[in-house]
PDB file of N, CA and C in Angstrom:
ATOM      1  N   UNK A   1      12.730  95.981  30.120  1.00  0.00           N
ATOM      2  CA  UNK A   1      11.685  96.938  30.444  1.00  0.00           C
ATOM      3  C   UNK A   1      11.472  96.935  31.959  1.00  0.00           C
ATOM      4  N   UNK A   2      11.256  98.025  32.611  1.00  0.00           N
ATOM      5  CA  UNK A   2      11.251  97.990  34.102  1.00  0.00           C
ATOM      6  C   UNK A   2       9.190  98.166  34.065  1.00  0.00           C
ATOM      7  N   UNK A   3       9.326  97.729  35.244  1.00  0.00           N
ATOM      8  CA  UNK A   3       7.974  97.595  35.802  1.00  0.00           C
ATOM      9  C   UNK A   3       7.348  99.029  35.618  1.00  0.00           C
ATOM     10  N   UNK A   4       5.990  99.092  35.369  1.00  0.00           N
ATOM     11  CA  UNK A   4       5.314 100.136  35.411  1.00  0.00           C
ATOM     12  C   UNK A   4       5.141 100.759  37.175  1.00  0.00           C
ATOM     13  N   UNK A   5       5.119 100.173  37.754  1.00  0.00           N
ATOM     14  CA  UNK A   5       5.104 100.605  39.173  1.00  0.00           C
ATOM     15  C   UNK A   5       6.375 101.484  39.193  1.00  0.00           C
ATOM     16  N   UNK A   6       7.590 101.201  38.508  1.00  0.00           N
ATOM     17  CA  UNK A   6       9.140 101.667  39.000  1.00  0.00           C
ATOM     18  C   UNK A   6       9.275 102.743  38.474  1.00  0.00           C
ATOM     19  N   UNK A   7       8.496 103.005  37.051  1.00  0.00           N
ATOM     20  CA  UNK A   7       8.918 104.330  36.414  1.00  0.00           C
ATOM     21  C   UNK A   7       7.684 105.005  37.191  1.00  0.00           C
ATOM     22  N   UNK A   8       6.631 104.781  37.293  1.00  0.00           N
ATOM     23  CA  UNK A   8       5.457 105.826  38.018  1.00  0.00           C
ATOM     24  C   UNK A   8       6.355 106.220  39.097  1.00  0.00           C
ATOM     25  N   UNK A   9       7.037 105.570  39.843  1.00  0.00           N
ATOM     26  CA  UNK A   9       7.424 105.921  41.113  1.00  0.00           C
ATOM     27  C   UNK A   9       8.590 107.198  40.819  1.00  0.00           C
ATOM     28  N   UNK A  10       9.852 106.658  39.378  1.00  0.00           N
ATOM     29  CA  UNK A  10      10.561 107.574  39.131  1.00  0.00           C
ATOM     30  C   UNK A  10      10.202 109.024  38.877  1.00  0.00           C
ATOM     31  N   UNK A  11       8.829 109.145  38.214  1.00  0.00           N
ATOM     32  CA  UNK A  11       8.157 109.959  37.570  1.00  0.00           C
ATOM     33  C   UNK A  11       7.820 111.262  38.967  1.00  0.00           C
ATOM     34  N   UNK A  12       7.001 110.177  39.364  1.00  0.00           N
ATOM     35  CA  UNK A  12       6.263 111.006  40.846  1.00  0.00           C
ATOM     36  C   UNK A  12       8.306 111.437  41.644  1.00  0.00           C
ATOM     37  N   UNK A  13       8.852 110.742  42.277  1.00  0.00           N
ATOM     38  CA  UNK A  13      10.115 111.226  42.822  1.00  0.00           C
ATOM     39  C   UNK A  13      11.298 112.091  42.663  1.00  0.00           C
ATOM     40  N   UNK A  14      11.485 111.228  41.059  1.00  0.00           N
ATOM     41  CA  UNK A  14      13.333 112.093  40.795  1.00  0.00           C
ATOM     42  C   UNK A  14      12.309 113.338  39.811  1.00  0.00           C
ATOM     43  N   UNK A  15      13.051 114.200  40.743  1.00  0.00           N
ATOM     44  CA  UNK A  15      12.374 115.887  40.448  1.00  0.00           C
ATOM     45  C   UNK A  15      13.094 116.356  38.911  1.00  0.00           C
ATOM     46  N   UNK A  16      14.637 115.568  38.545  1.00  0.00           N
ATOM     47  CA  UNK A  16      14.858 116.029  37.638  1.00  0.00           C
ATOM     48  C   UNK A  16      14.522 115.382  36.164  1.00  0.00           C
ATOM     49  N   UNK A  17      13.910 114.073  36.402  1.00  0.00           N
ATOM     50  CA  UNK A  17      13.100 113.342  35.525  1.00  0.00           C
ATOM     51  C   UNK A  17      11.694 113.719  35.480  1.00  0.00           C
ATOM     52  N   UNK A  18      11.242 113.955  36.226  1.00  0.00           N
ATOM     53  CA  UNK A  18       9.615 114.268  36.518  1.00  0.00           C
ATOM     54  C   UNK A  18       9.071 115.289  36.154  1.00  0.00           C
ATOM     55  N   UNK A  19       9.898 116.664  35.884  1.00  0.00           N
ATOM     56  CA  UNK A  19       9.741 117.901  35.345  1.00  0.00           C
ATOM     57  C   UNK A  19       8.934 117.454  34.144  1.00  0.00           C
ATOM     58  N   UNK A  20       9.531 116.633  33.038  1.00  0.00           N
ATOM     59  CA  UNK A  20       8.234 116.484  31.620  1.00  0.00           C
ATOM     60  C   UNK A  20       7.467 116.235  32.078  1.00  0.00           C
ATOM     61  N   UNK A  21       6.935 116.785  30.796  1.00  0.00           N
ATOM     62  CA  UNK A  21       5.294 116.085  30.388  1.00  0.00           C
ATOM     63  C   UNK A  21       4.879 115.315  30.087  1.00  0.00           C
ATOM     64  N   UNK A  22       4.073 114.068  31.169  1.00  0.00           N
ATOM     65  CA  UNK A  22       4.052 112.599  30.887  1.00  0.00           C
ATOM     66  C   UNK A  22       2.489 112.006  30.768  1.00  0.00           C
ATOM     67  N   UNK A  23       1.996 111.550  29.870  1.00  0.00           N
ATOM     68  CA  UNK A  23       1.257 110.695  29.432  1.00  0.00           C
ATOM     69  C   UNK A  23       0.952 109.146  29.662  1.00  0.00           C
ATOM     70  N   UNK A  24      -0.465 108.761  29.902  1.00  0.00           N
ATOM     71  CA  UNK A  24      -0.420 107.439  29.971  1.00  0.00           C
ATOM     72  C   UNK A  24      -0.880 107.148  29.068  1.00  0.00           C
ATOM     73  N   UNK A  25      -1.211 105.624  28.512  1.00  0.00           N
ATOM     74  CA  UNK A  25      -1.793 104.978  27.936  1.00  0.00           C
ATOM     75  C   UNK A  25      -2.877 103.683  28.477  1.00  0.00           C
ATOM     76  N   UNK A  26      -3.461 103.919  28.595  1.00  0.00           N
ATOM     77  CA  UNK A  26      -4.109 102.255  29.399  1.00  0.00           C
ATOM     78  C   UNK A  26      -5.554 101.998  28.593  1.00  0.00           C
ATOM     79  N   UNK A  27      -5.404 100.441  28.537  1.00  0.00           N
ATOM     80  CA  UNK A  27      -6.485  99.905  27.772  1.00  0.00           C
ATOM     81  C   UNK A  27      -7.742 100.020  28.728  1.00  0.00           C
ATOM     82  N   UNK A  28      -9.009 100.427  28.480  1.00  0.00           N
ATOM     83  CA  UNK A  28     -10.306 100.807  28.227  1.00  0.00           C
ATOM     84  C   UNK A  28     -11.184  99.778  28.361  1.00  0.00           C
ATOM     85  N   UNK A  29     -11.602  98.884  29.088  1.00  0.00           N
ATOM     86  CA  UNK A  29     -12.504  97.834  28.367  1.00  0.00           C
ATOM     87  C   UNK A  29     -13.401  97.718  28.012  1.00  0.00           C
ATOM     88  N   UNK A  30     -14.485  99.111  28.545  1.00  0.00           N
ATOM     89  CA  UNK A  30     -15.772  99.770  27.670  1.00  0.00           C
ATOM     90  C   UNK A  30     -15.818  99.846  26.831  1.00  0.00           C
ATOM     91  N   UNK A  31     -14.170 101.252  26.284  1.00  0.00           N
ATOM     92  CA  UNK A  31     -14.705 101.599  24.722  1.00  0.00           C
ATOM     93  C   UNK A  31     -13.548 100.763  24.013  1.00  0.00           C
ATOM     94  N   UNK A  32     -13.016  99.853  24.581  1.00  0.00           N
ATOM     95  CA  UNK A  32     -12.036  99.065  23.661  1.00  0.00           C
ATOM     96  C   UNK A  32     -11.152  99.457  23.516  1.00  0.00           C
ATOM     97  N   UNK A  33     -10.493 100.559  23.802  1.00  0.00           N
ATOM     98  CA  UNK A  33      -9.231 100.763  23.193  1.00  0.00           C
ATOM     99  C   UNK A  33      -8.205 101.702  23.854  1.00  0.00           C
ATOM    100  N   UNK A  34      -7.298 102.197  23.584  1.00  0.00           N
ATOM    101  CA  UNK A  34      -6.269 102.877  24.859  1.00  0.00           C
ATOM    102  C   UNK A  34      -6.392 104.051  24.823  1.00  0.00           C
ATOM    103  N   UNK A  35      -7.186 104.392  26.083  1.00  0.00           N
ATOM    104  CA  UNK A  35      -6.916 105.874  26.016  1.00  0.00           C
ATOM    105  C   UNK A  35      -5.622 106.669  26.984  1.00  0.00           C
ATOM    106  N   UNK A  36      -5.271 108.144  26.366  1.00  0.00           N
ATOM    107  CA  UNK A  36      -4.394 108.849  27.045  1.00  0.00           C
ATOM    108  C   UNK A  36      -5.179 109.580  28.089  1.00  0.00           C
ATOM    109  N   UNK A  37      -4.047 109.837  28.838  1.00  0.00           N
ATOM    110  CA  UNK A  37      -4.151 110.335  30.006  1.00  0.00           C
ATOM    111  C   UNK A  37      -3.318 111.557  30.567  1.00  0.00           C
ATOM    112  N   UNK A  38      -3.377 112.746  30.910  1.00  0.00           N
ATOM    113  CA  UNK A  38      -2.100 113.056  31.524  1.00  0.00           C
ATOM    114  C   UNK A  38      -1.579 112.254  32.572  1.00  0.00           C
ATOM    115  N   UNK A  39      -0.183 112.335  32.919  1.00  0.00           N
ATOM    116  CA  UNK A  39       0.056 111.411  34.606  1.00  0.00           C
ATOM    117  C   UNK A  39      -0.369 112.638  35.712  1.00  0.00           C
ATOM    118  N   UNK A  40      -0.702 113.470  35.362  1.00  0.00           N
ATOM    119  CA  UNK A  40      -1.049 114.908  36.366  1.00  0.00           C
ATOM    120  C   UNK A  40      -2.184 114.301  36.886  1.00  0.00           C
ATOM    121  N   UNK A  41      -3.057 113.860  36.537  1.00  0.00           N
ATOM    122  CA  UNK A  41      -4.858 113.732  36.401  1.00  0.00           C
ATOM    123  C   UNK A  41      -4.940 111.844  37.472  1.00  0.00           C
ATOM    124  N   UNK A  42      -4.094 111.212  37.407  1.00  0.00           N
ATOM    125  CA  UNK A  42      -3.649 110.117  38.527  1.00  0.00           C
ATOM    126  C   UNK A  42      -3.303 110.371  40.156  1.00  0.00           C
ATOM    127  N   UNK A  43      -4.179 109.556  40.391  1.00  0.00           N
ATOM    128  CA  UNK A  43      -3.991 109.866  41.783  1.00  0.00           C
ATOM    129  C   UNK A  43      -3.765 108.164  42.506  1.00  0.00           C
ATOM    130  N   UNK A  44      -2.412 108.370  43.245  1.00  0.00           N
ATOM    131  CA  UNK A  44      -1.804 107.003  44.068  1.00  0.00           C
ATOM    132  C   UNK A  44      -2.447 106.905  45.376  1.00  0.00           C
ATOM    133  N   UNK A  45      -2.753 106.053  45.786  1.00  0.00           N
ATOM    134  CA  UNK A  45      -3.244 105.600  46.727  1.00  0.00           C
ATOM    135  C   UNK A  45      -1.557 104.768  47.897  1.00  0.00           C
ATOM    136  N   UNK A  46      -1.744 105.372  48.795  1.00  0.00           N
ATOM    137  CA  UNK A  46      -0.504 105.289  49.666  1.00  0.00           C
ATOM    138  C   UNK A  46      -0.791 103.705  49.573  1.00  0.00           C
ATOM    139  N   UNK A  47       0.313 103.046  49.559  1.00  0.00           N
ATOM    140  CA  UNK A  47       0.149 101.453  49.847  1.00  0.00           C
ATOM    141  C   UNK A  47      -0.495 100.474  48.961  1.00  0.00           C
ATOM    142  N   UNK A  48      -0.926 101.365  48.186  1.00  0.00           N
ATOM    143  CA  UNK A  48      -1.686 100.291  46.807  1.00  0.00           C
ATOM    144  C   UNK A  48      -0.490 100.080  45.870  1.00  0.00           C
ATOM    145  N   UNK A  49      -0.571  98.895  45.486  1.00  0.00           N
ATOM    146  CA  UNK A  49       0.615  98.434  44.338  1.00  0.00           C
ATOM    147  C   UNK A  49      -0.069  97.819  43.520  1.00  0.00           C
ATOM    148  N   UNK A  50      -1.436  97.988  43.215  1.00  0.00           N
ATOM    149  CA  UNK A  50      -1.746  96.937  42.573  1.00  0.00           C
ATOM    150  C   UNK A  50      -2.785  97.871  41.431  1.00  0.00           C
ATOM    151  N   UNK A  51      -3.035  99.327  41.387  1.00  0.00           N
ATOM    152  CA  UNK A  51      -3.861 100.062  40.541  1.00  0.00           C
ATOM    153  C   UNK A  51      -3.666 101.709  41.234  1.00  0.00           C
ATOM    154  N   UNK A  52      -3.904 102.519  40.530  1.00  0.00           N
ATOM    155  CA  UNK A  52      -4.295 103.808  40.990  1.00  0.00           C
ATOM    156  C   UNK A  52      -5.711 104.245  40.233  1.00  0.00           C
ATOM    157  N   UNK A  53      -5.889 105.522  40.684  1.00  0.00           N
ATOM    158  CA  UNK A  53      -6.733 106.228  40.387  1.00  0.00           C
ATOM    159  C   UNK A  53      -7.062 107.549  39.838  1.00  0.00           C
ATOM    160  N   UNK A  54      -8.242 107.757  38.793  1.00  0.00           N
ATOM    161  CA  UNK A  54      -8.183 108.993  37.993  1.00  0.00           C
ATOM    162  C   UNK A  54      -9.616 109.087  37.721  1.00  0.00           C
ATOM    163  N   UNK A  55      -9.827 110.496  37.612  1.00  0.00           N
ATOM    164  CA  UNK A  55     -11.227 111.002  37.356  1.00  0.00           C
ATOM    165  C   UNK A  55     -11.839 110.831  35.680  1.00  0.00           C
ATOM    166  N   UNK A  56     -12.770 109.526  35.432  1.00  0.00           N
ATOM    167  CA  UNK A  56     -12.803 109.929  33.831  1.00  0.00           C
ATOM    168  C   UNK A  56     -13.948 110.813  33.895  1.00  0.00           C
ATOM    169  N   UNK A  57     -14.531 110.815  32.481  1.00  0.00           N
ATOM    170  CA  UNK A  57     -15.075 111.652  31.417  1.00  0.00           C
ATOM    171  C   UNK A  57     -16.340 112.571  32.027  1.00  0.00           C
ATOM    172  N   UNK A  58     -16.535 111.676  32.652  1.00  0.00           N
ATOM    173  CA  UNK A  58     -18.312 111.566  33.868  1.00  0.00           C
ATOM    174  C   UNK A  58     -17.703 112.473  35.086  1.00  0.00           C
ATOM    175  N   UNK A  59     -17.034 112.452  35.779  1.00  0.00           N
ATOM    176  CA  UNK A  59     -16.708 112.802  36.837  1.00  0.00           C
ATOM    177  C   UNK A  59     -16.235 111.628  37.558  1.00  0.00           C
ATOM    178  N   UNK A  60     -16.728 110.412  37.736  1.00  0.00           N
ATOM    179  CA  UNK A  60     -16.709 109.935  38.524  1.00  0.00           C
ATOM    180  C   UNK A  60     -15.033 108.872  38.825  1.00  0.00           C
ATOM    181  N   UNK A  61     -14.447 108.918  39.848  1.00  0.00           N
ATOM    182  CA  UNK A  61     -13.371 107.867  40.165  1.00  0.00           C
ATOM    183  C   UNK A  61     -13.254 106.612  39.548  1.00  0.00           C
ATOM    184  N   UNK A  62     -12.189 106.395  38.679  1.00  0.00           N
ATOM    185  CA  UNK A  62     -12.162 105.404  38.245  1.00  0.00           C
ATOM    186  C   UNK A  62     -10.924 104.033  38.608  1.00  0.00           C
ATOM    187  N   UNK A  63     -11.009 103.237  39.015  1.00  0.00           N
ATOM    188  CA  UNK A  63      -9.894 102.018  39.801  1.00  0.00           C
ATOM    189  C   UNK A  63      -9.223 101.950  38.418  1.00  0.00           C
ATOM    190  N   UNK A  64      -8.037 101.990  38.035  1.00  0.00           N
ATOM    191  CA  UNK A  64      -6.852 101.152  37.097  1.00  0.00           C
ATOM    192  C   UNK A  64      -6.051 100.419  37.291  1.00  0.00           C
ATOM    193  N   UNK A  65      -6.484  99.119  37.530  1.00  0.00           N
ATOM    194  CA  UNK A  65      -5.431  98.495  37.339  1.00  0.00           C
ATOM    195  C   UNK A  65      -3.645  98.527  36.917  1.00  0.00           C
ATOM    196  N   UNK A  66      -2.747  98.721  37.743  1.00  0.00           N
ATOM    197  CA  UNK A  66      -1.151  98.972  36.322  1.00  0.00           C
ATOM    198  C   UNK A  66      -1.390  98.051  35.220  1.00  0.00           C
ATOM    199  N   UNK A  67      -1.684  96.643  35.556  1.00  0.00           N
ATOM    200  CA  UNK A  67      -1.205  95.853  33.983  1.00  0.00           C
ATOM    201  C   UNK A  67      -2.363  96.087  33.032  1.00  0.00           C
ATOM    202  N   UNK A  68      -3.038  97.740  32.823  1.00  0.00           N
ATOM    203  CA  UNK A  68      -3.402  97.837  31.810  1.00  0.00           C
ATOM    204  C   UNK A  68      -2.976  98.897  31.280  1.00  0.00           C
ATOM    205  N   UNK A  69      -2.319  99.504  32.085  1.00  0.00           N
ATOM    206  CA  UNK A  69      -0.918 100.823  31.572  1.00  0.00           C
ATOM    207  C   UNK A  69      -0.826 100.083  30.289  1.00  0.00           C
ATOM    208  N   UNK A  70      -0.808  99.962  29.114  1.00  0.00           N
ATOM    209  CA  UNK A  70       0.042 100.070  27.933  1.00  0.00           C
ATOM    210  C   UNK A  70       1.366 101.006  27.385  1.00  0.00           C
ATOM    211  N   UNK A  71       1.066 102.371  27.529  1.00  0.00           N
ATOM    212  CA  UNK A  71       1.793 102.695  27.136  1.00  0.00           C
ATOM    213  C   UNK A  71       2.248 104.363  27.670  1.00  0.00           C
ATOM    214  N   UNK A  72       3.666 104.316  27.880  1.00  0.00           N
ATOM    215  CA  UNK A  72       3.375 105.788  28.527  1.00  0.00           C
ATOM    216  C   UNK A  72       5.057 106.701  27.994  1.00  0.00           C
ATOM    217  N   UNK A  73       4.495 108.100  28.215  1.00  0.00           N
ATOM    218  CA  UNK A  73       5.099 109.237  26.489  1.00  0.00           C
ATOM    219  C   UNK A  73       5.085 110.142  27.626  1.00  0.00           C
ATOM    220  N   UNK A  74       6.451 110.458  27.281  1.00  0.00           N
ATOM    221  CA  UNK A  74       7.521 111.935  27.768  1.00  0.00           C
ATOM    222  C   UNK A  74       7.517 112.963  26.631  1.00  0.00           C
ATOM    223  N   UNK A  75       7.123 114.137  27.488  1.00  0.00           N
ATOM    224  CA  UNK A  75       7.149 114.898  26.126  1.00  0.00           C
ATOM    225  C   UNK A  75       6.704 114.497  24.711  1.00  0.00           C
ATOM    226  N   UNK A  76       5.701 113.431  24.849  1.00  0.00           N
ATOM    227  CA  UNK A  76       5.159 113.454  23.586  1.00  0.00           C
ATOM    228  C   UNK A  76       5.658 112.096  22.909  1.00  0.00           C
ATOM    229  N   UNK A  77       7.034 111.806  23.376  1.00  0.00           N
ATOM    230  CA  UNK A  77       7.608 110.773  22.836  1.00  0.00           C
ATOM    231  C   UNK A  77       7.469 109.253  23.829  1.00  0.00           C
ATOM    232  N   UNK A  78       6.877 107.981  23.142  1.00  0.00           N
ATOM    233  CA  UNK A  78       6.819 106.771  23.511  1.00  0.00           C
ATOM    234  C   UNK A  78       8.502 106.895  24.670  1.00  0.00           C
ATOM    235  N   UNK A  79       8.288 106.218  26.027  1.00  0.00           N
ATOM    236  CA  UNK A  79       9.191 106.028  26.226  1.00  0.00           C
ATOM    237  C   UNK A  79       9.380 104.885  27.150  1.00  0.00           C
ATOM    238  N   UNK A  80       8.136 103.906  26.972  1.00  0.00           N
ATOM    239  CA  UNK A  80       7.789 102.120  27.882  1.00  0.00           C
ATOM    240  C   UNK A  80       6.463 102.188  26.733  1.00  0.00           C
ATOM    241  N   UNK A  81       6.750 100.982  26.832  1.00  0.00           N
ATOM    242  CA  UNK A  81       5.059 100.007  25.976  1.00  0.00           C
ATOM    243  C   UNK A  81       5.305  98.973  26.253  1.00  0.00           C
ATOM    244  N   UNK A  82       4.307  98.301  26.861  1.00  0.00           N
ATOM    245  CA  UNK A  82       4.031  97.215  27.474  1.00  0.00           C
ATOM    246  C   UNK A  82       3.440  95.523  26.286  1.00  0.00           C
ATOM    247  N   UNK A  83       4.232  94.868  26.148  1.00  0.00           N
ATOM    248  CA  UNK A  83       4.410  94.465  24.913  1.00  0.00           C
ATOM    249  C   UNK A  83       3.019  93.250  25.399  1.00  0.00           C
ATOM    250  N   UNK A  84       2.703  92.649  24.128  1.00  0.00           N
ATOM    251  CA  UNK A  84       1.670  91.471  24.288  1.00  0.00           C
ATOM    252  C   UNK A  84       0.215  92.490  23.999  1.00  0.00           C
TER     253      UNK A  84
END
């Protein structure tokens, strides 16, 4: 399994991979459990390797951590899950 940092990066770069429609998954620790995401709705922070950022439900900016990425879907289909 490659690092979640490596495919975000593939995702955001190789134009001919990146065209789908990609989904995250990341665990929640409010409501417990994993919610989706589009990867459209993420926003990278130049030089951060350690979380990005996305607008939840409220409006307001939310910090993510990567190692709570769980799980993330191309076109709909699982295509990394972060095991444990």
């Amino acid at each position: 399994m490659i690092p979640i940092q490596q495919l975000f990066s593939r995702i955001r770069r190789d134009k001919s991979f990146g065209t789908a429609s990609f989904e995250i998954g990341y665990l929640d620790h409010s409501a417990n459990k994993i919610i989706r995401i589009p990867f459209t709705k993420i926003n990278f922070e130049e030089g951060n390797q350690f979380s990005f950022q996305l607008e939840d439900e409220t409006g307001e900016m939310a910090e993510i951590p990567f190692h709570r990425v769980r799980e993330v879907f191309q076109d709909g289909g699982l295509i990394w899950k972060r095991d444990g």
